[in-house]
Protein backbone atom coordinates (compact mmCIF):
# COMPACT_ATOMS: atom_id res chain seq x y z
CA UNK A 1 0.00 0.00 0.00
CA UNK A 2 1.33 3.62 -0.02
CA UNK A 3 2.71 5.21 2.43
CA UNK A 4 3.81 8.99 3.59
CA UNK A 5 6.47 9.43 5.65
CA UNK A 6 6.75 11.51 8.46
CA UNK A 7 3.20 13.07 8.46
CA UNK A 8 2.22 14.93 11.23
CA UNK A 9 1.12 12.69 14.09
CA UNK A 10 -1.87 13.62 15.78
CA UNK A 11 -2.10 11.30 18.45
CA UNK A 12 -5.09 12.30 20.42
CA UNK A 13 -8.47 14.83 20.12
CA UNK A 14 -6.41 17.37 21.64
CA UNK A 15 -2.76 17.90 19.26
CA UNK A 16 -4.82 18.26 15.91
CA UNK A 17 -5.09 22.25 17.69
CA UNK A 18 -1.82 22.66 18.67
CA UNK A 19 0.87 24.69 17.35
CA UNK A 20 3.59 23.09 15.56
CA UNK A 21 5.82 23.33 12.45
CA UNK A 22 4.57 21.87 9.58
CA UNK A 23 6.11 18.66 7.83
CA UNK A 24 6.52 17.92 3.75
CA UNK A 25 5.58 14.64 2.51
CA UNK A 26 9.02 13.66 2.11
CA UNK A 27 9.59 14.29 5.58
CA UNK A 28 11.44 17.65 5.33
CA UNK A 29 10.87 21.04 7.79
CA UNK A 30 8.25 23.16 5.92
CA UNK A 31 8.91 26.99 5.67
CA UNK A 32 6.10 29.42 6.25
CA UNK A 33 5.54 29.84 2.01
CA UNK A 34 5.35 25.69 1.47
CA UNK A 35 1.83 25.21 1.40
CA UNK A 36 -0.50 28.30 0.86
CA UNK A 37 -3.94 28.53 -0.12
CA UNK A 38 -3.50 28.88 -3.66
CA UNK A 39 -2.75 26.58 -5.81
CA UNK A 40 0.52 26.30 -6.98
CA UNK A 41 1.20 27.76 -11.09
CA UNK A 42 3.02 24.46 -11.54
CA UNK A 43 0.80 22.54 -9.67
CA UNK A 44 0.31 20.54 -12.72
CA UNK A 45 -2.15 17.10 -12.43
CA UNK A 46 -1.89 14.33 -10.51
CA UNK A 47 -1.71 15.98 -7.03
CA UNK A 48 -2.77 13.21 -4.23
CA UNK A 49 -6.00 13.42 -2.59
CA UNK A 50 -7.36 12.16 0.45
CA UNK A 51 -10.74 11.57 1.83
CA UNK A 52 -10.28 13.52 5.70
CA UNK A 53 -13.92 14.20 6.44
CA UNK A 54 -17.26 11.95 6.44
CA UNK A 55 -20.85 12.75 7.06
CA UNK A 56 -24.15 10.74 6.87
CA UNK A 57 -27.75 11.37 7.49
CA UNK A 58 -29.55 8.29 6.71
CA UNK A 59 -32.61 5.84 7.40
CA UNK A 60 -30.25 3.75 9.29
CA UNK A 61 -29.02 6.77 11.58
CA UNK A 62 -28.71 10.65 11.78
CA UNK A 63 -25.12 10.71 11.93
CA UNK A 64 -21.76 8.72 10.43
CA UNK A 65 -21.56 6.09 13.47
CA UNK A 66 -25.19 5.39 14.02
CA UNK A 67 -25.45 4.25 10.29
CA UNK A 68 -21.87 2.70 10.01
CA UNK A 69 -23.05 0.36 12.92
CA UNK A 70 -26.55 -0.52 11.82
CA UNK A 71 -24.85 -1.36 8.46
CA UNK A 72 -22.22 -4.04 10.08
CA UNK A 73 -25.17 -5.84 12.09
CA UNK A 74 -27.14 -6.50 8.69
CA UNK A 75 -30.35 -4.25 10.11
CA UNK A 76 -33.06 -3.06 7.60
CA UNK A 77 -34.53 0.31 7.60
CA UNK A 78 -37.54 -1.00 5.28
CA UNK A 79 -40.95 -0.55 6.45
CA UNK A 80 -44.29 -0.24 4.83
CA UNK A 81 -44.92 2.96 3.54
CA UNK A 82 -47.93 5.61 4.54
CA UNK A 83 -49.20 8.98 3.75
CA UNK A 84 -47.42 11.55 3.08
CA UNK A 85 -44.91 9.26 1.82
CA UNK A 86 -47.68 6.64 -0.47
CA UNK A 87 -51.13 7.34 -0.91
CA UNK A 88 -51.52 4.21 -2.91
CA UNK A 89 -54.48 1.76 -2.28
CA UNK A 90 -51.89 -1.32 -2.55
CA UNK A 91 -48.66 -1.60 -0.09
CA UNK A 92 -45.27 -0.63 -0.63
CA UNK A 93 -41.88 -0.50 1.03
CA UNK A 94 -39.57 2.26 1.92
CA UNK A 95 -37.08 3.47 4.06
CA UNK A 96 -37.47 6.56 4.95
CA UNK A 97 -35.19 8.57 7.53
CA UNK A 98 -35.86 10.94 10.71
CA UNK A 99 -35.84 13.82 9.22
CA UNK A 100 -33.71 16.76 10.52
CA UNK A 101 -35.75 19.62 12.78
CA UNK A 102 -35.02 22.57 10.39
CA UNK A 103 -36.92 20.69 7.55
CA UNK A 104 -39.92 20.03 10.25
CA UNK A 105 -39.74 22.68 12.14
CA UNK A 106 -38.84 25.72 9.88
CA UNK A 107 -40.06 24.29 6.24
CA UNK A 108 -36.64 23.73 4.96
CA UNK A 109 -36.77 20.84 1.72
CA UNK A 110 -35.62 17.66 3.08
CA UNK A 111 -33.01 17.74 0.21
CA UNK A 112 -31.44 20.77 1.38
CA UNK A 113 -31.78 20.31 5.15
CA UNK A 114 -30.03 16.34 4.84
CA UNK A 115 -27.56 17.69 2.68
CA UNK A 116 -26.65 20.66 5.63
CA UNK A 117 -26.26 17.99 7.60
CA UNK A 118 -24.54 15.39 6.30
CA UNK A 119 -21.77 18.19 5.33
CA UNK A 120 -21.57 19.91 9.23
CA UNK A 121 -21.07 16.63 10.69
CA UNK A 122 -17.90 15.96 7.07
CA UNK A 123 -16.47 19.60 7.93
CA UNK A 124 -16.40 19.03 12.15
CA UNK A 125 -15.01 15.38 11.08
CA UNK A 126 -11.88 16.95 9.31
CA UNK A 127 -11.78 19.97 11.65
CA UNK A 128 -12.10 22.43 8.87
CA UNK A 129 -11.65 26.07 9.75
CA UNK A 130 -13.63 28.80 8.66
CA UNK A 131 -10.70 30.11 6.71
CA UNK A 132 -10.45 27.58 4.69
CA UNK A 133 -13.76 26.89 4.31
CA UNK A 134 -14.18 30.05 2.55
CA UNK A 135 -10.64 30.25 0.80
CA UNK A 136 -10.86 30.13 -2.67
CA UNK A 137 -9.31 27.18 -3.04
CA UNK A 138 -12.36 25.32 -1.52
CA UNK A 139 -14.75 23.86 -3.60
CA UNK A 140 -18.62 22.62 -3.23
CA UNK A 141 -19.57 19.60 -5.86
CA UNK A 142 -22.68 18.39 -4.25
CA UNK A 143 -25.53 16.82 -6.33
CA UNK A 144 -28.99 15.65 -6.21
CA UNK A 145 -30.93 13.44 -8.80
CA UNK A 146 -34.44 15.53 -8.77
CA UNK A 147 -34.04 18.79 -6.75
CA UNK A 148 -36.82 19.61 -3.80
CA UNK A 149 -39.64 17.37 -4.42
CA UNK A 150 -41.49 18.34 -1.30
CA UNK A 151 -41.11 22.26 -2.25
CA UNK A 152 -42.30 21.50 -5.70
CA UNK A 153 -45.27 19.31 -5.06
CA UNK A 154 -46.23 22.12 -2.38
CA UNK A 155 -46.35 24.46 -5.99
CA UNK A 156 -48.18 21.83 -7.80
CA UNK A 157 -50.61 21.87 -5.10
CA UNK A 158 -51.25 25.32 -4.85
CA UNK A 159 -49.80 25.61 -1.49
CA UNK A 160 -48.15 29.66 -1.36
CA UNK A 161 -44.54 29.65 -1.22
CA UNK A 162 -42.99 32.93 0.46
CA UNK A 163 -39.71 31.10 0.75
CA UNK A 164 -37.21 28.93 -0.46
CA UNK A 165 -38.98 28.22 -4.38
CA UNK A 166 -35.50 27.86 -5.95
CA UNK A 167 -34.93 24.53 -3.86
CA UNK A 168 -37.05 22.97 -7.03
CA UNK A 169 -33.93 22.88 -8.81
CA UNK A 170 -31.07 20.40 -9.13
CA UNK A 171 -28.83 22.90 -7.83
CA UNK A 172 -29.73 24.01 -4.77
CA UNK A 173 -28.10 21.60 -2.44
CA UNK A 174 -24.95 22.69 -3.87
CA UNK A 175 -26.07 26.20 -3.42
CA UNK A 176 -27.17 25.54 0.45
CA UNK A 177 -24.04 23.65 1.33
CA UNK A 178 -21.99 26.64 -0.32
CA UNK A 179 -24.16 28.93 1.54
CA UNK A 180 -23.64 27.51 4.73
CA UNK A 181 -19.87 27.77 4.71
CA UNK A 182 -19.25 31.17 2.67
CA UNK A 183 -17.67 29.37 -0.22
CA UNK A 184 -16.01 31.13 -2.88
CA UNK A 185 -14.46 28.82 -4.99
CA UNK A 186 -16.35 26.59 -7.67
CA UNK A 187 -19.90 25.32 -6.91
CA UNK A 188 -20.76 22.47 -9.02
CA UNK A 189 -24.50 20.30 -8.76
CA UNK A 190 -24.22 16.49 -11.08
CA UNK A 191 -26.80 15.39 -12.00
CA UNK A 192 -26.67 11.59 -12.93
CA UNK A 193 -29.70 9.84 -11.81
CA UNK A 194 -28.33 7.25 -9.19
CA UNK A 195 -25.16 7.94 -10.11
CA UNK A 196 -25.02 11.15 -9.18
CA UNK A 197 -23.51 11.07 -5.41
CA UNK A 198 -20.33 9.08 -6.28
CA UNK A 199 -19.82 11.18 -9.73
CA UNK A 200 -19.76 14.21 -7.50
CA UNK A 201 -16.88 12.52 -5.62
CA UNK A 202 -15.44 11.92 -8.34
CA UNK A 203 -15.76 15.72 -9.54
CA UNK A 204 -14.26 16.72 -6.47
CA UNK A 205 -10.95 14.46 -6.37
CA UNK A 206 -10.51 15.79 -10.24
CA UNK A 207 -10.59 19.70 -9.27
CA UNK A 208 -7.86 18.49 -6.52
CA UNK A 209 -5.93 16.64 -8.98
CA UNK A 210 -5.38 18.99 -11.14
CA UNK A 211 -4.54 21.77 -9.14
CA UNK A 212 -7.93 23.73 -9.11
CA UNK A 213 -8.92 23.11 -5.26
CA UNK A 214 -7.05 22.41 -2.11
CA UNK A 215 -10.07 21.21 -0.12
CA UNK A 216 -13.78 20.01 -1.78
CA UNK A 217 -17.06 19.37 0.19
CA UNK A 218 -18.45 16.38 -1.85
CA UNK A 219 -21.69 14.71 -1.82
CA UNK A 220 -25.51 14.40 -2.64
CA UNK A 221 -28.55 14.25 -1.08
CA UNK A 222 -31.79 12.92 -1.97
CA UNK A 223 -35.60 12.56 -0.52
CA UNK A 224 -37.95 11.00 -3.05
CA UNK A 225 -40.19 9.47 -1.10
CA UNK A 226 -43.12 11.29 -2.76
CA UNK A 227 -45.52 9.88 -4.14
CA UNK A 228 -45.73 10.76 -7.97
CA UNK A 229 -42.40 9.54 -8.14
CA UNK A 230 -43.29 5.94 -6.36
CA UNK A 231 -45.94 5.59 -8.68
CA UNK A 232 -43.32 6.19 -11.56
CA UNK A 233 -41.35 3.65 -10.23
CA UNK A 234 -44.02 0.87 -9.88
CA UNK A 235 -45.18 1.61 -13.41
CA UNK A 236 -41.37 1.16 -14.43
CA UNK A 237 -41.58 -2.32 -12.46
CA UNK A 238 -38.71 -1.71 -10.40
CA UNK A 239 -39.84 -1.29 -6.82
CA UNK A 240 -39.85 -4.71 -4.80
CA UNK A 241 -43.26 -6.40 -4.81
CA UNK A 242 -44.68 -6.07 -1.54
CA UNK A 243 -44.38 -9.51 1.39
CA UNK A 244 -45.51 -10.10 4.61
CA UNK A 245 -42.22 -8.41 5.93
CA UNK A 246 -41.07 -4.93 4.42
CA UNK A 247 -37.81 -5.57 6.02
CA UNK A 248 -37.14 -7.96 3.83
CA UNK A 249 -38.88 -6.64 0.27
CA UNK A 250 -35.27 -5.50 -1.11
CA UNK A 251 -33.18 -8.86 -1.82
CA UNK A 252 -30.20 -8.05 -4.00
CA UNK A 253 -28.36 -10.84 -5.83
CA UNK A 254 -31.25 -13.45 -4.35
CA UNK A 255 -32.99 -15.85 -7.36
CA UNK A 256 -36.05 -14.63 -5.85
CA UNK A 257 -35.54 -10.96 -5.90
CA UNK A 258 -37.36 -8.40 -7.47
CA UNK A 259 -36.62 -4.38 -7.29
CA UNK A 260 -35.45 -2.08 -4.57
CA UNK A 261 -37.41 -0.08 -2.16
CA UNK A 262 -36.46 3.91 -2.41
CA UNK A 263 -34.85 5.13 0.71
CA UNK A 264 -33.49 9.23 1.32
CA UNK A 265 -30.78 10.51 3.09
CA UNK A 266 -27.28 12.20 2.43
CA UNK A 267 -23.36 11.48 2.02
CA UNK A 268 -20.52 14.11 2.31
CA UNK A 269 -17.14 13.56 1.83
CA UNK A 270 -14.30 16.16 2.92
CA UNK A 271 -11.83 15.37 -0.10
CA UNK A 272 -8.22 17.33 0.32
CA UNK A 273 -4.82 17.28 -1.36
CA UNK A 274 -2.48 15.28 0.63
CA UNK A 275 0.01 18.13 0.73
CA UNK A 276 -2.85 20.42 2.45
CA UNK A 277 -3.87 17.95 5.17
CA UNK A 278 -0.27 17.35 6.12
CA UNK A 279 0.58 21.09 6.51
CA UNK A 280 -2.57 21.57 8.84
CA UNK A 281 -1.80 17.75 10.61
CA UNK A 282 -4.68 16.66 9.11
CA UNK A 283 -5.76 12.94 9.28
CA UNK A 284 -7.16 10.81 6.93
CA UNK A 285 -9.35 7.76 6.22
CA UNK A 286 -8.35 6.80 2.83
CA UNK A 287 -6.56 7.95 -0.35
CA UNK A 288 -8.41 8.28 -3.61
CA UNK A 289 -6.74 6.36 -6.03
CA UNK A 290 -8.96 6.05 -9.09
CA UNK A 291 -12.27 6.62 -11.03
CA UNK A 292 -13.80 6.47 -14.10
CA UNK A 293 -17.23 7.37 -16.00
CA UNK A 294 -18.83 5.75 -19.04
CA UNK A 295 -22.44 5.43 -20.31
CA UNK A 296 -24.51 2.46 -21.47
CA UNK A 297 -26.86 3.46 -23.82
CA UNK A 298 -29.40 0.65 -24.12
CA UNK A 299 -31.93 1.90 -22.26
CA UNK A 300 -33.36 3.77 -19.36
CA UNK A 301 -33.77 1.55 -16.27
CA UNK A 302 -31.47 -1.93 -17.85
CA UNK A 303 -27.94 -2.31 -18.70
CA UNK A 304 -26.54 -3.95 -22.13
CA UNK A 305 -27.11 -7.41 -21.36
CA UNK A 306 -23.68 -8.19 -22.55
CA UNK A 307 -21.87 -5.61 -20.33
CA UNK A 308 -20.08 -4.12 -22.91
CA UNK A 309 -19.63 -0.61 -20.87
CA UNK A 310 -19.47 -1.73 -18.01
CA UNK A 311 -16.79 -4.53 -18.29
CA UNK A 312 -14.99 -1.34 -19.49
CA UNK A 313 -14.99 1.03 -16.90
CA UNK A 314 -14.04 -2.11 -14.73
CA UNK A 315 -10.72 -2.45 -17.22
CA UNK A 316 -10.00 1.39 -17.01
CA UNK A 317 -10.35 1.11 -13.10
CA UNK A 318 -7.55 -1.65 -12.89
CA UNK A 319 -5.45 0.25 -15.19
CA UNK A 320 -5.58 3.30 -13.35
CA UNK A 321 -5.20 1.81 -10.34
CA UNK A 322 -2.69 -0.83 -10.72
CA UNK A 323 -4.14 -3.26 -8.41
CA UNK A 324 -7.48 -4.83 -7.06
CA UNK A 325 -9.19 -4.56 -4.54
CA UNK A 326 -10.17 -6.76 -1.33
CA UNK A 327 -13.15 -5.33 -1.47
CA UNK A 328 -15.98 -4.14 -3.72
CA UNK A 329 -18.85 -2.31 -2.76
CA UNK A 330 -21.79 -2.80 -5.67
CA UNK A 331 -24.41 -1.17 -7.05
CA UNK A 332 -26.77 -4.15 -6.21
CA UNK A 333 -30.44 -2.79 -6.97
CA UNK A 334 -31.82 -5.99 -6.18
CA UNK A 335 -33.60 -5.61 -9.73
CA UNK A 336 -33.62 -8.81 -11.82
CA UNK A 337 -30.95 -7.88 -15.17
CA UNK A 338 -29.23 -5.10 -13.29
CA UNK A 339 -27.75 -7.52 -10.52
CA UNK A 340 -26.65 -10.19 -13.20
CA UNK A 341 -25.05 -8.18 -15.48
CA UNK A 342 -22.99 -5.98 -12.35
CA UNK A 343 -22.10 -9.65 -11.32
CA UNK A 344 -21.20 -11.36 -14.81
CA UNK A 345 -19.64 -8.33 -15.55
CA UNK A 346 -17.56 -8.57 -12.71
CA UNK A 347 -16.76 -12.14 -12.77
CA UNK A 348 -15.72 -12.08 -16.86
CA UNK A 349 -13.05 -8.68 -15.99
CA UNK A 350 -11.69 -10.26 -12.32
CA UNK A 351 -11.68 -13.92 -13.38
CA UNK A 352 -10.31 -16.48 -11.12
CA UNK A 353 -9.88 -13.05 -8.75
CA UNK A 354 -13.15 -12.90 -7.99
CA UNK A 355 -12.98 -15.92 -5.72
CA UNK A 356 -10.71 -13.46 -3.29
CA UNK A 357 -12.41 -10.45 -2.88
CA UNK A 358 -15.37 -9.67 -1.06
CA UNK A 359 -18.85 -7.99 -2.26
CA UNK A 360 -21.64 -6.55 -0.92
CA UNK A 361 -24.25 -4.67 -1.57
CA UNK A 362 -25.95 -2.08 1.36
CA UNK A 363 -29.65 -1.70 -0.15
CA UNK A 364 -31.64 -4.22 1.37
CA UNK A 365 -30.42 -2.67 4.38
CA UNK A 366 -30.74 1.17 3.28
CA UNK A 367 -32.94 1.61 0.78
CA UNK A 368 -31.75 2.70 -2.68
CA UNK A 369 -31.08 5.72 -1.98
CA UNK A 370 -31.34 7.17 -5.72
CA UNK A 371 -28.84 10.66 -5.89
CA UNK A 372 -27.67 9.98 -2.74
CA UNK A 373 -26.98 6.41 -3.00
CA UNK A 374 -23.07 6.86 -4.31
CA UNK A 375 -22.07 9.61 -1.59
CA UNK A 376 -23.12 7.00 1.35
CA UNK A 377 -22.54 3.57 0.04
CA UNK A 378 -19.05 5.27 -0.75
CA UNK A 379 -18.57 6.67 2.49
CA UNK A 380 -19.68 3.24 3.66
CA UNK A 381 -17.19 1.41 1.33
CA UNK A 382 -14.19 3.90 3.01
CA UNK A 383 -15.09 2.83 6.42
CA UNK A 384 -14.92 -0.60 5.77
CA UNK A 385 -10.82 0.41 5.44
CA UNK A 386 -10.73 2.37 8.28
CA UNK A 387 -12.30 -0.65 10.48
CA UNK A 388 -11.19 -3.56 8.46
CA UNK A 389 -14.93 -4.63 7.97
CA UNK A 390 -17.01 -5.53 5.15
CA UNK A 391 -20.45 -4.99 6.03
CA UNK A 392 -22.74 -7.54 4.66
CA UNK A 393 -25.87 -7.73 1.92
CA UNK A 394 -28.70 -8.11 4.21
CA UNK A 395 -31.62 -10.34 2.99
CA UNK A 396 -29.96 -12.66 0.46
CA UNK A 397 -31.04 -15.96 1.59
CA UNK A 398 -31.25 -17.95 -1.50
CA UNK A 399 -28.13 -17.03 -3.86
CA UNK A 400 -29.32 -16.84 -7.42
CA UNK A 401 -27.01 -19.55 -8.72
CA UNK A 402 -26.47 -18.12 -11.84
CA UNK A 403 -24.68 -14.96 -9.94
CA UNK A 404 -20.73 -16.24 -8.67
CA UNK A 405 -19.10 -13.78 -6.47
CA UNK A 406 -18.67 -13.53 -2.99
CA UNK A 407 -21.33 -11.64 -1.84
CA UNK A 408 -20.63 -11.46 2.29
CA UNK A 409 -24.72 -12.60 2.68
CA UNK A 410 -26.68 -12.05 6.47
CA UNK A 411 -23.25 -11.37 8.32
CA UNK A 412 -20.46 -8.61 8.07
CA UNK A 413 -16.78 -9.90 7.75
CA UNK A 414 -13.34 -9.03 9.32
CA UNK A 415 -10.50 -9.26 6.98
CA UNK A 416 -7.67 -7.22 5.91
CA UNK A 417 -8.81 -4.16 3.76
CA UNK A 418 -6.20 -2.15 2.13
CA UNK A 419 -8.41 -0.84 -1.63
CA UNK A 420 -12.03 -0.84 -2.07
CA UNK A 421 -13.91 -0.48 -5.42
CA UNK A 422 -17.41 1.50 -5.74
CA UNK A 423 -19.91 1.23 -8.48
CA UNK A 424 -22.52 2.85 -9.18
CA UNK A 425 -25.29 2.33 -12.25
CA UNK A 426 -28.05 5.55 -13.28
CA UNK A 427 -31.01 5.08 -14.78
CA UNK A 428 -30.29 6.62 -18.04
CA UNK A 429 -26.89 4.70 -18.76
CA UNK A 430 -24.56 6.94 -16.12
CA UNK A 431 -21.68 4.28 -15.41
CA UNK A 432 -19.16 5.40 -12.35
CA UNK A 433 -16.89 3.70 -10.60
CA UNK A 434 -13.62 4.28 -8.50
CA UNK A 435 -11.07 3.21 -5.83
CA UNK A 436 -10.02 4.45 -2.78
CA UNK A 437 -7.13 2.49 -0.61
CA UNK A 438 -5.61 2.80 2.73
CA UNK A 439 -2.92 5.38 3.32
CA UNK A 440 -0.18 4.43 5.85
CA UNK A 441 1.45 7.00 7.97
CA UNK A 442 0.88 8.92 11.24
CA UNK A 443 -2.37 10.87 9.81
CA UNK A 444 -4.12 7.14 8.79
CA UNK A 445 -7.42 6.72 10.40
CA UNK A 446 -7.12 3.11 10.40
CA UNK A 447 -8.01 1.14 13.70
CA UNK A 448 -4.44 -0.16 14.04
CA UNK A 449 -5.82 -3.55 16.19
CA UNK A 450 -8.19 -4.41 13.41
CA UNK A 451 -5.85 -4.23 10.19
CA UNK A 452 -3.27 -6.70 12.21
């Protein structure tokens, strides 16, 4: 695995606010004009970025523990659905989450007000300053899949709106999470279906790369638990048909599976240049090694049965990368083709490899999550390095036989993590995927005892 030598060691709550002289990657005294907060003119590309910040709001938790936990004892979050969530006259599944008290108790979208959240708890994580927050060489790529659904179905139902219309658009979690910490450097909103949280993290590590940002907030956040949009889904024959147990209606990779249920919450990940973090004695969770985006264009809701894209983006990932990974964290809608061509796709580009490494996917626990679904399964994927954990695919109790990879079924799994993959598949065709590996050194995150 990498390493960096002599980063700053911040052994305990209290030295990451100390005073002292800041260290180089290669281990050499820093001067006061080594690491500013503008980019370099010869930055150049290829500048290394780490992941030092993590927040989650989701239906397993309101915070990055609560959720992390719930996701490594196999719990479900699914539960039948009622109004204002489904007004339908049959029964369907969801997960939805405890929403936070500025979307109750002031009117705030739930869009906006998860994705406030999820980035506080990122920026307190990495102990951010409000300097840098709004240098500007801090960025904001934050996405969402539909914009504020409860703000515009309030509109469409002739409800007066003396506040807050804009959060209808795509763009306005960006905007809010900008808001909230006085950015001033770029502001960018993806939009790529379910897709879209893991392309914005992939956004983010590219303005870093190439020398554009020092520091990016990263993320998406999504609530589409309305119910136009369920009805859109069970017209599209997606959802999970309904059983005598809602906490068990999502089954991905299981012969008898047959759709997700939709979930909302939010991701945020506090992505930095390795050079930056060092100079403030930052610490990290992972490096960010890799990604890649492609499209599939056969249809809206299923993949090429053959793979064709796909299998690619898997072959770019290993080139860029060098190396697999011990772990991969899938897509895994639970939806018929989609989960047997992510796993025969798999199996054709990793071969006799994918005997070794360990999959799962986090829906049947969650919820598909839709825009936000890439931002937390990622986040998920990176804690799985930093406790050594894979976290299993809850309610996958008959293996379709037909589907040959490891997929970690009913209980999470201790083994030695060093990469993880991430993949995640839009509706639409939006193909992303990318790697993120331990880091060694004094700023790694890593619970030392379970990596031994």
């Amino acid at each position: 695995m990498p390493s960096v030598a002599q980063a700053a060691d911040p052994d305990n709550e209290e030295s990451d606010s100390q005073e002292s002289d800041r260290i180089e990657p290669d281990g050499k005294e820093a001067d006061s004009t080594t690491v500013t907060n503008t980019p370099r003119a010869d930055a150049g590309t290829d500048r290394r970025v780490v992941v030092t910040g993590i927040g989650i709001w989701s239906p397993l938790g309101t915070d990055r523990e609560s959720t992390w936990k719930s996701l490594v004892a196999g719990q479900s979050a699914s539960q039948w659905l009622a109004p204002p969530y489904w007004t339908g006259t049959s029964r369907l599944a969801g997960a939805p989450c405890q929403l936070p008290s500025e979307s109750v108790e002031v009117g705030i979208d739930p869009v906006m007000s998860l994705a406030r959240q999820a980035a506080t708890e990122a920026i307190a994580d990495a102990r951010l300053d409000a300097e840098t927050l709004a240098a500007e060489t801090t960025g904001v790529v934050f996405g969402t899949s539909k914009g504020g659904l409860q703000t515009a179905s309030r509109i469409l139902a002739g409800q007066q709106i003396t506040r807050n219309w804009l959060d209808i658009w795509p763009s306005s979690a960006a905007t809010h999470v900008a808001s909230q910490i006085g950015c001033r450097g770029p502001v960018i909103a993806p939009v790529l279906a379910c897709a879209t949280g893991l392309a914005a993290c992939l956004r983010g590590f590219e303005l870093i790369r190439d020398g554009r940002c020092d520091v990016v907030i990263a993320g998406s956040s999504d609530a589409s638990l309305q119910p136009a949009i369920l009805g859109s889904f069970q017209r599209l024959g997606v959802l999970a048909r309904p059983g005598s147990d809602p906490s068990m209606a999502c089954q991905p990779f299981d012969q008898n599976r047959s759709g997700f249920v939709v979930g909302e919450g939010a991701g945020c990940l506090i992505l930095e240049s390795l050079e930056h973090a060092i100079a403030r004695r930052g610490r990290w969770y992972a490096e960010w090694l890799g990604g890649r985006m492609l499209s599939d264009p056969s249809g809206l809701t299923q993949l090429d049965p053959a793979g064709t894209s796909l299998k690619r983006l898997l072959t770019d990932l290993i080139r860029t990368t060098g190396q697999l990974p011990e772990y991969i964290n899938l897509h895994g809608t639970a939806t018929i083709p989609n989960d047997r061509v992510e796993s025969q796709s798999l199996r054709e580009v990793l071969g006799e490899n994918a005997n070794r490494i360990a999959c799962s996917s986090l829906k049947g626990g969650l919820g598909h999550l839709l825009g936000a679904a890439g931002s937390v399964e990622l986040a998920a994927a990176i804690l799985a390095i930093r406790d050594q954990i894979v976290p299993p695919t809850v309610n996958l109790r008959n293996p379709d036989p037909e589907l040959k990879l490891n997929f970690t079924p009913h209980h999470s799994e201790k083994r030695r993590i060093d990469r993880v993959w991430k993949l995640s598949l839009g509706f639409g065709g939006h193909l992303s995927a990318a790697c993120v590996g331990r880091l060694a050194g004094t700023g790694d995150r890593t619970n030392a005892s379970a990596s031994q």
